[in-house]
N, C-alpha and C. Protein backbone atom coordinates (compact mmCIF):
# COMPACT_ATOMS: atom_id res chain seq x y z
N UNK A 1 107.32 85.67 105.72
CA UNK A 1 106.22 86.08 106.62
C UNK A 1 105.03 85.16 106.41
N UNK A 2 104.66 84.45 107.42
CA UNK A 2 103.01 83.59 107.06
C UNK A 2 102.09 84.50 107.13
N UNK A 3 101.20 83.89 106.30
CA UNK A 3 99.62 84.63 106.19
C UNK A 3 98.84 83.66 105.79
N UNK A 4 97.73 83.81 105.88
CA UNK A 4 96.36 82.89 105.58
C UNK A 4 96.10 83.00 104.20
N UNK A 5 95.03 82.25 103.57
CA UNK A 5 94.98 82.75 102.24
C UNK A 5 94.28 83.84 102.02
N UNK A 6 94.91 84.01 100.38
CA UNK A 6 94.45 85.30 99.80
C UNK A 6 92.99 85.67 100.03
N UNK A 7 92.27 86.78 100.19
CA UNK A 7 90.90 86.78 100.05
C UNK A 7 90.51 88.17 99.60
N UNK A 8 89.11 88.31 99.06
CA UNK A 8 89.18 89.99 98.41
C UNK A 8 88.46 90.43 99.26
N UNK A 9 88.99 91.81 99.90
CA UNK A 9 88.29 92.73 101.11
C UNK A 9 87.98 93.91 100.63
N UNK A 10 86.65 94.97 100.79
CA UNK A 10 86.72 96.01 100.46
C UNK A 10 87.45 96.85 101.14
N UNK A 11 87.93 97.91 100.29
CA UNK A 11 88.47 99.22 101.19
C UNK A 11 88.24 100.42 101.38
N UNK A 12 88.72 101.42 102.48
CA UNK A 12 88.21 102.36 102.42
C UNK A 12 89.10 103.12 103.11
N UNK A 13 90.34 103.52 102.20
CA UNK A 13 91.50 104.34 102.47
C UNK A 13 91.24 105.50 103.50
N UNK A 14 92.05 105.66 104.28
CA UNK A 14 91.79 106.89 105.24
C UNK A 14 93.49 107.64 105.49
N UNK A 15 93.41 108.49 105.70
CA UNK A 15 94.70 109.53 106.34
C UNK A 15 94.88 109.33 108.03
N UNK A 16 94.31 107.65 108.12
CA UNK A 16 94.53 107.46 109.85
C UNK A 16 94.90 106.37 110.00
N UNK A 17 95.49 105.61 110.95
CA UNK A 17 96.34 104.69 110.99
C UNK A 17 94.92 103.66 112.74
N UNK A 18 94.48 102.24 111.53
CA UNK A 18 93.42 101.78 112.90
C UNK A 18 94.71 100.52 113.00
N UNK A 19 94.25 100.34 114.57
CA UNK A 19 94.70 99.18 114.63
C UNK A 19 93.90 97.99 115.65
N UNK A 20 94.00 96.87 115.65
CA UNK A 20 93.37 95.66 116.27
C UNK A 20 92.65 95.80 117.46
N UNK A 21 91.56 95.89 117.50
CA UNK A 21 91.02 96.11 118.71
C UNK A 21 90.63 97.63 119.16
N UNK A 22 90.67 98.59 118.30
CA UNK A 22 90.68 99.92 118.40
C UNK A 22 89.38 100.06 118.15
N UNK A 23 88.37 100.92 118.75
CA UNK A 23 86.86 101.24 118.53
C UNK A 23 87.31 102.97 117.57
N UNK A 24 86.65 103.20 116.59
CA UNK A 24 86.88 103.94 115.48
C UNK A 24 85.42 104.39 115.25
N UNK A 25 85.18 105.72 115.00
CA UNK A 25 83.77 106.33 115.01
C UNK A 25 84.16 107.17 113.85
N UNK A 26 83.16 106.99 112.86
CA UNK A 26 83.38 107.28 111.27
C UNK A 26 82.11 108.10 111.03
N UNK A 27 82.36 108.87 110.22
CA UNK A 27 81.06 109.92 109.62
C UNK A 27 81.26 109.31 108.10
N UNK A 28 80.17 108.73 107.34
CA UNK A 28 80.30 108.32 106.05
C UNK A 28 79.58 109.16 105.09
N UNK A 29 79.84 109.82 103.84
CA UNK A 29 79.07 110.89 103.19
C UNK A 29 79.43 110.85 101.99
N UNK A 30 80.53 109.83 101.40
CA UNK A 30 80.59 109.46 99.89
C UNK A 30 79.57 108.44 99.44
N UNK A 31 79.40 107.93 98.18
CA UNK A 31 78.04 107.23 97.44
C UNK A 31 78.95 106.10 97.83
N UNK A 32 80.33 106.09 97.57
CA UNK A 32 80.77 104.41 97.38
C UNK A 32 80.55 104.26 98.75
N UNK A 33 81.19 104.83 99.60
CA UNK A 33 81.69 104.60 100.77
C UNK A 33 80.09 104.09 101.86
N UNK A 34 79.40 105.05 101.57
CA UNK A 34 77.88 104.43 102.30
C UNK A 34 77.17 102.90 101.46
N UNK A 35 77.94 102.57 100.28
CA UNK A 35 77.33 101.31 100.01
C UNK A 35 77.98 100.13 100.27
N UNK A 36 79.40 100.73 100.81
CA UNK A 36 80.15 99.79 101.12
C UNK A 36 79.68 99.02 102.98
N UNK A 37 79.24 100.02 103.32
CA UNK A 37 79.47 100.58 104.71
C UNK A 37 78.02 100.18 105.04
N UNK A 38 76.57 99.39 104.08
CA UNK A 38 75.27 98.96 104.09
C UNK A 38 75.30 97.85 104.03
N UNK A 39 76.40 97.43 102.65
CA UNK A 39 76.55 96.05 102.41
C UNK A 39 77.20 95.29 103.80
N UNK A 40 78.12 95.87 104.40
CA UNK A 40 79.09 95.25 105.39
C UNK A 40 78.24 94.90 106.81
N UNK A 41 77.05 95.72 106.67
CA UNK A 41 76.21 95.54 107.91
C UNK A 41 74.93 94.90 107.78
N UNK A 42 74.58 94.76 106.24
CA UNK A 42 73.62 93.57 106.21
C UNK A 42 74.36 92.17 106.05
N UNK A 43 75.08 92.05 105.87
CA UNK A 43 75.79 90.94 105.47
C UNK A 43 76.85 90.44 106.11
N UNK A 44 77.02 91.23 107.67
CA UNK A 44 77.88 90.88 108.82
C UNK A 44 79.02 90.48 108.39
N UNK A 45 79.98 91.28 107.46
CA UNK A 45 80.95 91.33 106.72
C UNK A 45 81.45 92.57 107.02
N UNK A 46 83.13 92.97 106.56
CA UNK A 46 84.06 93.63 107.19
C UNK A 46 84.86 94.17 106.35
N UNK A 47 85.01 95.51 106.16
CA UNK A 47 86.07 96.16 105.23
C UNK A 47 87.35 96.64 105.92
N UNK A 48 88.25 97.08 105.20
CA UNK A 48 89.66 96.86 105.73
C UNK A 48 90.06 99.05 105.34
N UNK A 49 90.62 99.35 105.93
CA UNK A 49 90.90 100.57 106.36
C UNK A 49 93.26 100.14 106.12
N UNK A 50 93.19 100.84 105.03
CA UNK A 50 94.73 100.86 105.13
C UNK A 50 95.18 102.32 104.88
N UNK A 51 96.57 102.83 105.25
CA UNK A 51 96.17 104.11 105.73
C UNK A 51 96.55 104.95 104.05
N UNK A 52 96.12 106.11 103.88
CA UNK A 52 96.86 107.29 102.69
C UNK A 52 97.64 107.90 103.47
N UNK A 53 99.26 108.27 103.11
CA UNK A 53 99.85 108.72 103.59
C UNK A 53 100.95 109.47 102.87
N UNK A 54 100.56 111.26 103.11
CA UNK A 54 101.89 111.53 101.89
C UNK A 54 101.50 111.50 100.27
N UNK A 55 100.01 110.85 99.94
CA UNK A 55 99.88 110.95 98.78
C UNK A 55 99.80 109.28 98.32
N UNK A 56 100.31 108.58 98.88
CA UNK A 56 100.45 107.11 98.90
C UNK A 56 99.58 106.32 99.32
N UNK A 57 98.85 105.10 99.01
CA UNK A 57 97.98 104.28 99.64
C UNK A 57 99.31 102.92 100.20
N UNK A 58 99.21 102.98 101.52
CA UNK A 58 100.00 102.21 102.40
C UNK A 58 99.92 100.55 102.18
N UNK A 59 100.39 99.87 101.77
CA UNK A 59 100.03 98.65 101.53
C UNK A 59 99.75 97.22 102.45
N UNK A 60 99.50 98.18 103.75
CA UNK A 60 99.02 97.31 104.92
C UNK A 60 97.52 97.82 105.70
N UNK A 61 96.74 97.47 106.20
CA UNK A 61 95.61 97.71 107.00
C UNK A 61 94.92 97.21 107.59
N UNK A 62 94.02 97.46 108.21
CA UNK A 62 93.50 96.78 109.79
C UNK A 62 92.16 96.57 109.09
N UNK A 63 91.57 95.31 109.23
CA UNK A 63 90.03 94.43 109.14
C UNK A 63 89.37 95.21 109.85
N UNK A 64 88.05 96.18 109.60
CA UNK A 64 86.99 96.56 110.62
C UNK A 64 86.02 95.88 110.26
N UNK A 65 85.20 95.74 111.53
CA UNK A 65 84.20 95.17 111.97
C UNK A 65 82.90 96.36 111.97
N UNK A 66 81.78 96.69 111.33
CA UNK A 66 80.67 97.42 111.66
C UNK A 66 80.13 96.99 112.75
N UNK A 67 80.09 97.81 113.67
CA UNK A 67 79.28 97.45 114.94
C UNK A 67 77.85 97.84 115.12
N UNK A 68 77.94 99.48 114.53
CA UNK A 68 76.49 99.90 114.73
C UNK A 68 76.80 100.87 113.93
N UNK A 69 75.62 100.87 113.15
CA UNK A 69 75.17 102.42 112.24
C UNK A 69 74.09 103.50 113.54
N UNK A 70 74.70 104.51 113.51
CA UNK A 70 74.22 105.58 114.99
C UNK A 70 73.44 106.18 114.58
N UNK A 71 73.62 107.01 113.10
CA UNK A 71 72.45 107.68 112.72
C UNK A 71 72.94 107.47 110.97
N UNK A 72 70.95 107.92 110.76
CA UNK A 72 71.38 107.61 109.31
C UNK A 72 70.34 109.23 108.89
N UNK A 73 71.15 109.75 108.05
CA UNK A 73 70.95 111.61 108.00
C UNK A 73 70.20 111.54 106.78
N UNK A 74 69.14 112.71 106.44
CA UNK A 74 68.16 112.59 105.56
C UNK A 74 69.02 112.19 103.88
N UNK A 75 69.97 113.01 104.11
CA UNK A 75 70.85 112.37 102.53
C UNK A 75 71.55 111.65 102.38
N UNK A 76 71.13 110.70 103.19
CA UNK A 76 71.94 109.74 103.45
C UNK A 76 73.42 108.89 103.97
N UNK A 77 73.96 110.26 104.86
CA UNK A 77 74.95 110.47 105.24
C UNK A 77 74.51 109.82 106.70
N UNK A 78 75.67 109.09 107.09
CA UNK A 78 75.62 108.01 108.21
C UNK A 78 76.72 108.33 109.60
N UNK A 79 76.48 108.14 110.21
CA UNK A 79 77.85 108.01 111.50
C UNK A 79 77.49 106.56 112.11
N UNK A 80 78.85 105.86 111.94
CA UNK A 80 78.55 104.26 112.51
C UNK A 80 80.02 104.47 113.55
N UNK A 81 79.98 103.41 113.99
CA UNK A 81 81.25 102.87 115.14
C UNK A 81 81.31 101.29 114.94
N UNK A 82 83.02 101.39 114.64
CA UNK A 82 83.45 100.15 113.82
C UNK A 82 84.69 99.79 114.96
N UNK A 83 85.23 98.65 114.68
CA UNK A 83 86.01 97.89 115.88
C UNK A 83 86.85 97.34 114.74
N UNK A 84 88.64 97.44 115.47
CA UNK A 84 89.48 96.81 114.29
C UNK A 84 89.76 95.22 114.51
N UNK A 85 89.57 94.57 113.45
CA UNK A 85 89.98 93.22 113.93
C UNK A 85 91.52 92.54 114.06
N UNK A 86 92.14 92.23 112.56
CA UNK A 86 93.01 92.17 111.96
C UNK A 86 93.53 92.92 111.39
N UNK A 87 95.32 92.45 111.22
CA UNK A 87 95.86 93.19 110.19
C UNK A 87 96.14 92.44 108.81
N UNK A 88 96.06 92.91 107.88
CA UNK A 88 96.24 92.20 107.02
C UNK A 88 97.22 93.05 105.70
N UNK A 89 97.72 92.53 104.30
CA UNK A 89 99.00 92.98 103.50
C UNK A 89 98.15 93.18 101.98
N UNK A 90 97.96 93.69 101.40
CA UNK A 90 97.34 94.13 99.93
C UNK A 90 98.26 93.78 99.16
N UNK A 91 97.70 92.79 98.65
CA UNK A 91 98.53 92.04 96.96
C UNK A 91 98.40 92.53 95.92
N UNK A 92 97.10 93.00 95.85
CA UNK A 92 96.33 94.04 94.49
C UNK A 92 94.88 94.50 94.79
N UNK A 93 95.36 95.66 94.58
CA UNK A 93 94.53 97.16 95.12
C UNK A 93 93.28 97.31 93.38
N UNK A 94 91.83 97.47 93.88
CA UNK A 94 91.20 97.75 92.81
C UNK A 94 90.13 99.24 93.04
N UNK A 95 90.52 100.15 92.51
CA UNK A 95 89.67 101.26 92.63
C UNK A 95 88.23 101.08 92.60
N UNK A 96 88.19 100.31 92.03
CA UNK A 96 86.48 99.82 91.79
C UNK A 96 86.32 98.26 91.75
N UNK A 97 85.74 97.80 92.41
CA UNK A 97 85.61 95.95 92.34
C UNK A 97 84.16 95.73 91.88
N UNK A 98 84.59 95.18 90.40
CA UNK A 98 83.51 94.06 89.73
C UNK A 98 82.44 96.12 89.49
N UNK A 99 81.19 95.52 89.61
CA UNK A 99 80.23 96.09 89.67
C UNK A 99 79.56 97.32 90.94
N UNK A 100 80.77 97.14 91.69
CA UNK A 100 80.85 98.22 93.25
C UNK A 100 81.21 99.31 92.83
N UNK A 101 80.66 99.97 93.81
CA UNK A 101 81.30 101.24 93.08
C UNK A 101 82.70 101.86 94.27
N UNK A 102 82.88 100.92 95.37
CA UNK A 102 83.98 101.07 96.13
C UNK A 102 84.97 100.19 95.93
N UNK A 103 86.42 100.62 96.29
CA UNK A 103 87.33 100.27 96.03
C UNK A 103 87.42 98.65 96.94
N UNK A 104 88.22 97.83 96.34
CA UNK A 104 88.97 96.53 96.68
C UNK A 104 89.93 96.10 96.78
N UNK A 105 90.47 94.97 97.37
CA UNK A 105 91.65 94.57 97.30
C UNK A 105 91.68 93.28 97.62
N UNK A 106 92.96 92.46 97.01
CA UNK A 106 93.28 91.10 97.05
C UNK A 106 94.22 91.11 98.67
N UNK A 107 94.38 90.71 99.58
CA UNK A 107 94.53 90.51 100.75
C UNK A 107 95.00 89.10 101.49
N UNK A 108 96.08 89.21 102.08
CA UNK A 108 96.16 88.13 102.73
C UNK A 108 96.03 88.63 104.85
N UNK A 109 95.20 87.97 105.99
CA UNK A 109 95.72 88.33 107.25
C UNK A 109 97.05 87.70 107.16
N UNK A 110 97.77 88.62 108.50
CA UNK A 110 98.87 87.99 108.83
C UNK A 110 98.69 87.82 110.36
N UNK A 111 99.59 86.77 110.34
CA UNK A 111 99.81 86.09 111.69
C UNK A 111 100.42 86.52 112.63
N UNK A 112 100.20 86.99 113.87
CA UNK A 112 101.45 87.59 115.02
C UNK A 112 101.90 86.71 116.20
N UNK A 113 103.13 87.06 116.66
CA UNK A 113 103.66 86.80 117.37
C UNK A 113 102.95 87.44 118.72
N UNK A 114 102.49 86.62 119.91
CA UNK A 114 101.55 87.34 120.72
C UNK A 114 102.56 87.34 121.86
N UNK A 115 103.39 86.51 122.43
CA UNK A 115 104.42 86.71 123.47
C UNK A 115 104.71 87.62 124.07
N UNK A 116 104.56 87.73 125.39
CA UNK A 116 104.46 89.21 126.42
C UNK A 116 105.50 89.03 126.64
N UNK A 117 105.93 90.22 127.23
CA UNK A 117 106.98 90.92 128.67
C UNK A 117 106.45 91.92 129.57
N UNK A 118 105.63 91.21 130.65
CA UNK A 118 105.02 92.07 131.66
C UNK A 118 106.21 93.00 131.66
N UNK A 119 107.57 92.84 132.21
CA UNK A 119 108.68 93.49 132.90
C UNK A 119 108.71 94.89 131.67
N UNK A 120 108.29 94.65 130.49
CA UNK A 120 108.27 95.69 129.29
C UNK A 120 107.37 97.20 129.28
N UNK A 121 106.03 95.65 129.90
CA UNK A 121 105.05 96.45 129.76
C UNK A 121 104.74 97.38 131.13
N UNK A 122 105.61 97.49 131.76
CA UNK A 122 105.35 97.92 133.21
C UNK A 122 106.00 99.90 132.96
N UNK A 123 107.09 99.01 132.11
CA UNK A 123 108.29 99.94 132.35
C UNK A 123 107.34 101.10 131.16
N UNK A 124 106.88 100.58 130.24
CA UNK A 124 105.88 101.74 129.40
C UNK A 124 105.05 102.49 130.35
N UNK A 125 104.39 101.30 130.55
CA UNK A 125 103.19 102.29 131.47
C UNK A 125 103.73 103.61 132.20
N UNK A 126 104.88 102.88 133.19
CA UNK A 126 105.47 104.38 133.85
C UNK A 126 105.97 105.22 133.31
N UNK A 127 106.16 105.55 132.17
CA UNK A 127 106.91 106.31 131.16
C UNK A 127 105.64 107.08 130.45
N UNK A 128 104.80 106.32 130.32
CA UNK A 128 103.52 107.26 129.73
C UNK A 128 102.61 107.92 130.78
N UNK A 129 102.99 107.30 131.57
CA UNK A 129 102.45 107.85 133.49
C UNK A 129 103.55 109.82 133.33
N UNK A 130 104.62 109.35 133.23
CA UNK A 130 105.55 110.50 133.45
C UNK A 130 105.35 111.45 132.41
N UNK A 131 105.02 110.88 130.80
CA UNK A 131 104.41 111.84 129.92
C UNK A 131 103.22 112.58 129.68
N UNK A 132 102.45 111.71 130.47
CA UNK A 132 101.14 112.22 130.96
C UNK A 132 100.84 113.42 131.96
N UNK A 133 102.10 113.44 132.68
CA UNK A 133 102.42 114.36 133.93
C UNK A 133 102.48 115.86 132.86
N UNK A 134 103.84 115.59 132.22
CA UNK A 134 104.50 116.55 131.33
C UNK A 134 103.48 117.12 130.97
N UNK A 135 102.28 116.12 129.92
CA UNK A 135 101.75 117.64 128.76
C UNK A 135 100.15 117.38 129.67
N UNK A 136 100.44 117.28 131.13
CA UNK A 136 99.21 117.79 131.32
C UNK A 136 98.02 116.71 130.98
N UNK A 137 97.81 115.83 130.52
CA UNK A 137 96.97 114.74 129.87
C UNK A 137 96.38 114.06 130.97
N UNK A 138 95.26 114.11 130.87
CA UNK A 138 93.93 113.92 132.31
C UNK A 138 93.38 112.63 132.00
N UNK A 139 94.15 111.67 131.77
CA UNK A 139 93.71 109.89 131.65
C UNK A 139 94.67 109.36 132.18
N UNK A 140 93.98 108.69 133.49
CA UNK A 140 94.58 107.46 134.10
C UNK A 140 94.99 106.62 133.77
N UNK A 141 96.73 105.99 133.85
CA UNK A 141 96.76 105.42 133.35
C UNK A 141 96.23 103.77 133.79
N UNK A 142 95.77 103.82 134.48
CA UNK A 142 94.77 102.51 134.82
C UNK A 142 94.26 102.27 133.91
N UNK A 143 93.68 103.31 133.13
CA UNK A 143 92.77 103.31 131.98
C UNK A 143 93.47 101.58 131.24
N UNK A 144 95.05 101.69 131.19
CA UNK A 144 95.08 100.72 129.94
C UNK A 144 95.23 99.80 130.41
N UNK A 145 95.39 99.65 131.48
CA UNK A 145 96.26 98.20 132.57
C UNK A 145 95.19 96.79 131.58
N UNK A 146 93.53 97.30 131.48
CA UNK A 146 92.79 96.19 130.91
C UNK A 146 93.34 95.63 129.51
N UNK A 147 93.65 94.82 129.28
CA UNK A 147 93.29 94.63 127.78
C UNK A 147 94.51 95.33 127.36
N UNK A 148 95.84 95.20 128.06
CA UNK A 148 97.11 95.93 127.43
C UNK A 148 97.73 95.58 126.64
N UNK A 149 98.01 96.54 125.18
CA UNK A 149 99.30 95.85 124.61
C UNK A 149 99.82 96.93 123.97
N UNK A 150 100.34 96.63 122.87
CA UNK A 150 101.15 97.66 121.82
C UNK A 150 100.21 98.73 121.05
N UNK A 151 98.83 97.54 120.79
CA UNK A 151 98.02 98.62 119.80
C UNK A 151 97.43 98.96 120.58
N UNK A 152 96.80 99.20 122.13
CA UNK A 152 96.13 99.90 122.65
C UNK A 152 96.53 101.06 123.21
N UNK A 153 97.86 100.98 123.25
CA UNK A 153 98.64 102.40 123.81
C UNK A 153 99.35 103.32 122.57
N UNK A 154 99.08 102.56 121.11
CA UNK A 154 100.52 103.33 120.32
C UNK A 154 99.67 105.03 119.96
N UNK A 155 98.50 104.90 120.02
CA UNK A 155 97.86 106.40 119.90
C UNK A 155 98.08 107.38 121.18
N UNK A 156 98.68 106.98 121.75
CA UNK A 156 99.41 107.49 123.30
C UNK A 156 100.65 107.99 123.75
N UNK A 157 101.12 107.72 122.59
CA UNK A 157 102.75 108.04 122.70
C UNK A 157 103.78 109.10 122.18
N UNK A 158 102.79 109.88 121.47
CA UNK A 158 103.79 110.66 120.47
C UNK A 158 103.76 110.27 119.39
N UNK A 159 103.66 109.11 118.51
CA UNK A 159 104.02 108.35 117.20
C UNK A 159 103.25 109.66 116.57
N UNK A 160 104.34 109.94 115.30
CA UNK A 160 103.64 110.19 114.15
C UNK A 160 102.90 109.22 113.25
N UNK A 161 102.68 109.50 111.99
CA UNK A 161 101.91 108.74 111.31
C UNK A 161 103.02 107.59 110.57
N UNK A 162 104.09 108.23 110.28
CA UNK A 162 104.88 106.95 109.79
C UNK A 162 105.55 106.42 110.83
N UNK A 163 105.45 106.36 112.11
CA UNK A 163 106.17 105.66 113.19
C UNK A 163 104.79 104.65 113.24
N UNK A 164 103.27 105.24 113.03
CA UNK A 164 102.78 104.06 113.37
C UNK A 164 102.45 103.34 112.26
N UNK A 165 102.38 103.10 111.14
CA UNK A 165 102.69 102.46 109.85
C UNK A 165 103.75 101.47 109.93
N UNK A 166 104.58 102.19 110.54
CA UNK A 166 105.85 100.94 111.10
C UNK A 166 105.47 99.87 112.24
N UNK A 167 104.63 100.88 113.38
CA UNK A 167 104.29 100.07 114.17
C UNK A 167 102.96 98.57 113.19
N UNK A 168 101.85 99.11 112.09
CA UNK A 168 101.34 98.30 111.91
C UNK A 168 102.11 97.05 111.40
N UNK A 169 102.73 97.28 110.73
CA UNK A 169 103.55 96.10 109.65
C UNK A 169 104.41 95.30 110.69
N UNK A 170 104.83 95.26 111.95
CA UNK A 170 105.48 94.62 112.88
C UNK A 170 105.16 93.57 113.19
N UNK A 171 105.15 92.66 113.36
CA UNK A 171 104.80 90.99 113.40
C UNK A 171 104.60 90.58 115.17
N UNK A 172 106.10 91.11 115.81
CA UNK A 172 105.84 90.59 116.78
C UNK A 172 105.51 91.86 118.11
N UNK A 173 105.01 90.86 119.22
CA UNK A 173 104.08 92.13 120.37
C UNK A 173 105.40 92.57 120.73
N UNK A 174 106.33 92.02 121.24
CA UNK A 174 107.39 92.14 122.01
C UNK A 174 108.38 93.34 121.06
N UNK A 175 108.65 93.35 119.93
CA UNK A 175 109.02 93.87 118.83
C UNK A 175 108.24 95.60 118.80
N UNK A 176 107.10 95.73 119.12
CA UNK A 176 106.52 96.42 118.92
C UNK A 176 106.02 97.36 120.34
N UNK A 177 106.75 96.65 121.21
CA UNK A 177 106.58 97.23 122.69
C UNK A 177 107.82 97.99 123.10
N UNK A 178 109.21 97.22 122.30
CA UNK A 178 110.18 97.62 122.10
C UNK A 178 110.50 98.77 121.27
N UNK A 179 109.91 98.97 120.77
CA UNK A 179 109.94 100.34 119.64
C UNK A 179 109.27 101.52 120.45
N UNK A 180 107.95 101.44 121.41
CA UNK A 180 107.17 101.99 121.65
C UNK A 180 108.31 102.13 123.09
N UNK A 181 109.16 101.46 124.05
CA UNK A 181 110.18 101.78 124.82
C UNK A 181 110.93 103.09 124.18
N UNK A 182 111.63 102.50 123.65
CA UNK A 182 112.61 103.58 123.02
C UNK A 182 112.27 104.44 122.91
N UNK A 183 111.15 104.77 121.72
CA UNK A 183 110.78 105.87 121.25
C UNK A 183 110.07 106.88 122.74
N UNK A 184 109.72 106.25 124.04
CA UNK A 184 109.62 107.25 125.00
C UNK A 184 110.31 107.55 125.22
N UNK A 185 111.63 106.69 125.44
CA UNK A 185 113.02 107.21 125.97
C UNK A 185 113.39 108.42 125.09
N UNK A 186 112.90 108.75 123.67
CA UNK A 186 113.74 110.17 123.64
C UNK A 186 112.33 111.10 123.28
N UNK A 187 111.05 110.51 123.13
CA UNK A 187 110.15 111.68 123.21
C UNK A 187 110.07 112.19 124.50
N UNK A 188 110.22 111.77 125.76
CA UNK A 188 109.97 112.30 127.13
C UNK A 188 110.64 113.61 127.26
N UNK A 189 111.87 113.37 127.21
CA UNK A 189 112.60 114.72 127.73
C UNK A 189 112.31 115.76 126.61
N UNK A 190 112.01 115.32 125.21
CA UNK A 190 111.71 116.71 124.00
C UNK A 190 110.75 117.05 124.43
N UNK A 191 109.51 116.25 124.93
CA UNK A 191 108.39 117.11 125.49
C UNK A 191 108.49 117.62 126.83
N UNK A 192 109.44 117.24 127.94
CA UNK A 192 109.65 117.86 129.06
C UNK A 192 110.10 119.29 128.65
N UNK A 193 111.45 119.34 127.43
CA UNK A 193 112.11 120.58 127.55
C UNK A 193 111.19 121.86 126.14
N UNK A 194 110.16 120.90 125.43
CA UNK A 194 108.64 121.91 125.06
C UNK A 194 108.14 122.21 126.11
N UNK A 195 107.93 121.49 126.91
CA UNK A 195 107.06 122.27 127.97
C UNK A 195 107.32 123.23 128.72
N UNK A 196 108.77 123.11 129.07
CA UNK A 196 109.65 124.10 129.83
C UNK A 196 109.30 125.96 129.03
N UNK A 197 109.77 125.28 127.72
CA UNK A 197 109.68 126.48 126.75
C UNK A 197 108.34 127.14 126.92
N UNK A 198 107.47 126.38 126.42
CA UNK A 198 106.02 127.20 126.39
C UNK A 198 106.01 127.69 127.87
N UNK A 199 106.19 127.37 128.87
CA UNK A 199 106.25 128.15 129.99
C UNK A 199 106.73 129.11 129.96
N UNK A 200 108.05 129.33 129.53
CA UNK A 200 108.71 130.18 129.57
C UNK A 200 108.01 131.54 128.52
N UNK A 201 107.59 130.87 127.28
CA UNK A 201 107.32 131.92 126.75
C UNK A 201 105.73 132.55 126.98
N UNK A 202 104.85 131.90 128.12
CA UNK A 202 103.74 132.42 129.05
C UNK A 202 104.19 133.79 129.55
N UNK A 203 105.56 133.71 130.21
CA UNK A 203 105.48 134.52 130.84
C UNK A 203 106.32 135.73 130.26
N UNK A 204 106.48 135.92 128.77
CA UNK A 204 106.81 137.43 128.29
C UNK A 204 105.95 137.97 127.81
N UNK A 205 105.76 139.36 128.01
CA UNK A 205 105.00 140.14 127.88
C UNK A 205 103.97 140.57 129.05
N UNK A 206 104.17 139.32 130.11
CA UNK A 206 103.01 139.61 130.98
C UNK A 206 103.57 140.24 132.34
N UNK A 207 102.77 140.89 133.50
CA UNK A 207 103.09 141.11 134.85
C UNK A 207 104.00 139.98 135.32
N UNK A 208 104.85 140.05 136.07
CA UNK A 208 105.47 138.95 136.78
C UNK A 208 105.45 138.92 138.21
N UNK A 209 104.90 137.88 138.83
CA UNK A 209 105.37 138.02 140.37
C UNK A 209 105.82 137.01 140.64
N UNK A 210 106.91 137.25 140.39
CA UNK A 210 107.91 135.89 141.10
C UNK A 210 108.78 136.21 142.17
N UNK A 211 108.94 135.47 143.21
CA UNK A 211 109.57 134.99 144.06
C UNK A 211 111.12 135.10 143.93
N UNK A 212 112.12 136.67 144.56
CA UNK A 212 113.42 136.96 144.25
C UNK A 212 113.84 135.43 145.42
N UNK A 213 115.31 134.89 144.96
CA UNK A 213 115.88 134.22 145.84
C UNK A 213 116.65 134.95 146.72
N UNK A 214 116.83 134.27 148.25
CA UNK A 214 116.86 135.05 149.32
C UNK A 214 118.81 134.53 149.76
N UNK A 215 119.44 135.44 149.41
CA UNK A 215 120.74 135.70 149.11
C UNK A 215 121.51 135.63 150.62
């Protein structure tokens, strides 16, 4: 796998999975975590978000970018909005770096494969068009047509948290559009035939007026 060289990034483990280009709105209220999160915005510098999962710190994560600190609360508790850049692979993880009192890591980015398949990406869209129908979900999908790819739709699909962990570590777009195919192909109909169900179970216990068929 290529990557750039090693470099040390701070971190700031989360139970959420960011990925490239994703706008991410954070409430900060730990001591490390708000000095990490001061330093990164005076110093137009970028900490890396890799996910906890299960008890585990994941050994891949996405570069954020501080965009704006929104408010800063009398105890010093902050809400900023951060933007993901890169992904990058953790060589060695440090609970505490040097004299910080937030965690670090040795880091390399990695490089992707950017190569489309409109014909791929068409066939998603209509599939998340049709899942969108199913559970009811009130966003156009025009919404993604801008700026489309794998990481802008994988919070859209059903993925659990280790489907998208898989999705981060994937190298190529095409690879990762392909996964995100499939995996509609058999979440669609489980959520068509949930939906069926919860309908069905709306209507016990209650009045019924339904419509006898005409024999």
């Amino acid at each position: 796998m290529d990557s750039e060289n090693k470099q040390i990034l701070p971190q700031f483990p989360l139970s959420i999975v960011c990925f490239p280009g994703e706008s991410v709105n954070l409430h900060i209220f730990e001591e490390r975590y708000k000095q990490l999160i001061i330093e990164c915005h005076e110093n137009n510098t970028c900490f890396g978000i890799p996910p906890f999962n299960n008890g585990e710190l994941i050994f891949y994560g996405t570069e954020m970018k501080v965009l704006e600190i929104g408010r800063i609360y009398d105890d010093g508790k902050m809400d900023i909005k951060t933007k993901g850049q890169r992904v990058y692979q953790i060589h060695q993880f440090e609970k505490t770096h040097k004299s910080k009192l937030y965690p670090a890591a040795t880091v390399s980015f990695l490089k992707d494969e950017h190569f489309k398949d409109p014909r791929l990406e068409s066939e998603i869209l209509d599939k998340m068009s049709t899942l969108f129908k199913i559970l009811k979900i009130d966003k156009p999908i025009s919404y993604f047509l801008k700026d489309f790819s794998s990481y802008s739709v994988a919070h859209h699909v059903g993925f659990d948290t280790n489907e998208k962990i898989k999705l981060l570590t994937m190298r190529s777009e095409i690879q990762r559009l392909e996964k995100i195919n499939k995996h509609l192909n058999k979440f669609i109909p489980s959520a068509e035939k949930a939906e069926k169900l919860k309908q069905r179970a709306a209507l016990n216990g209650h009045y019924k007026n339904l419509q006898s068929p005409d024999f």
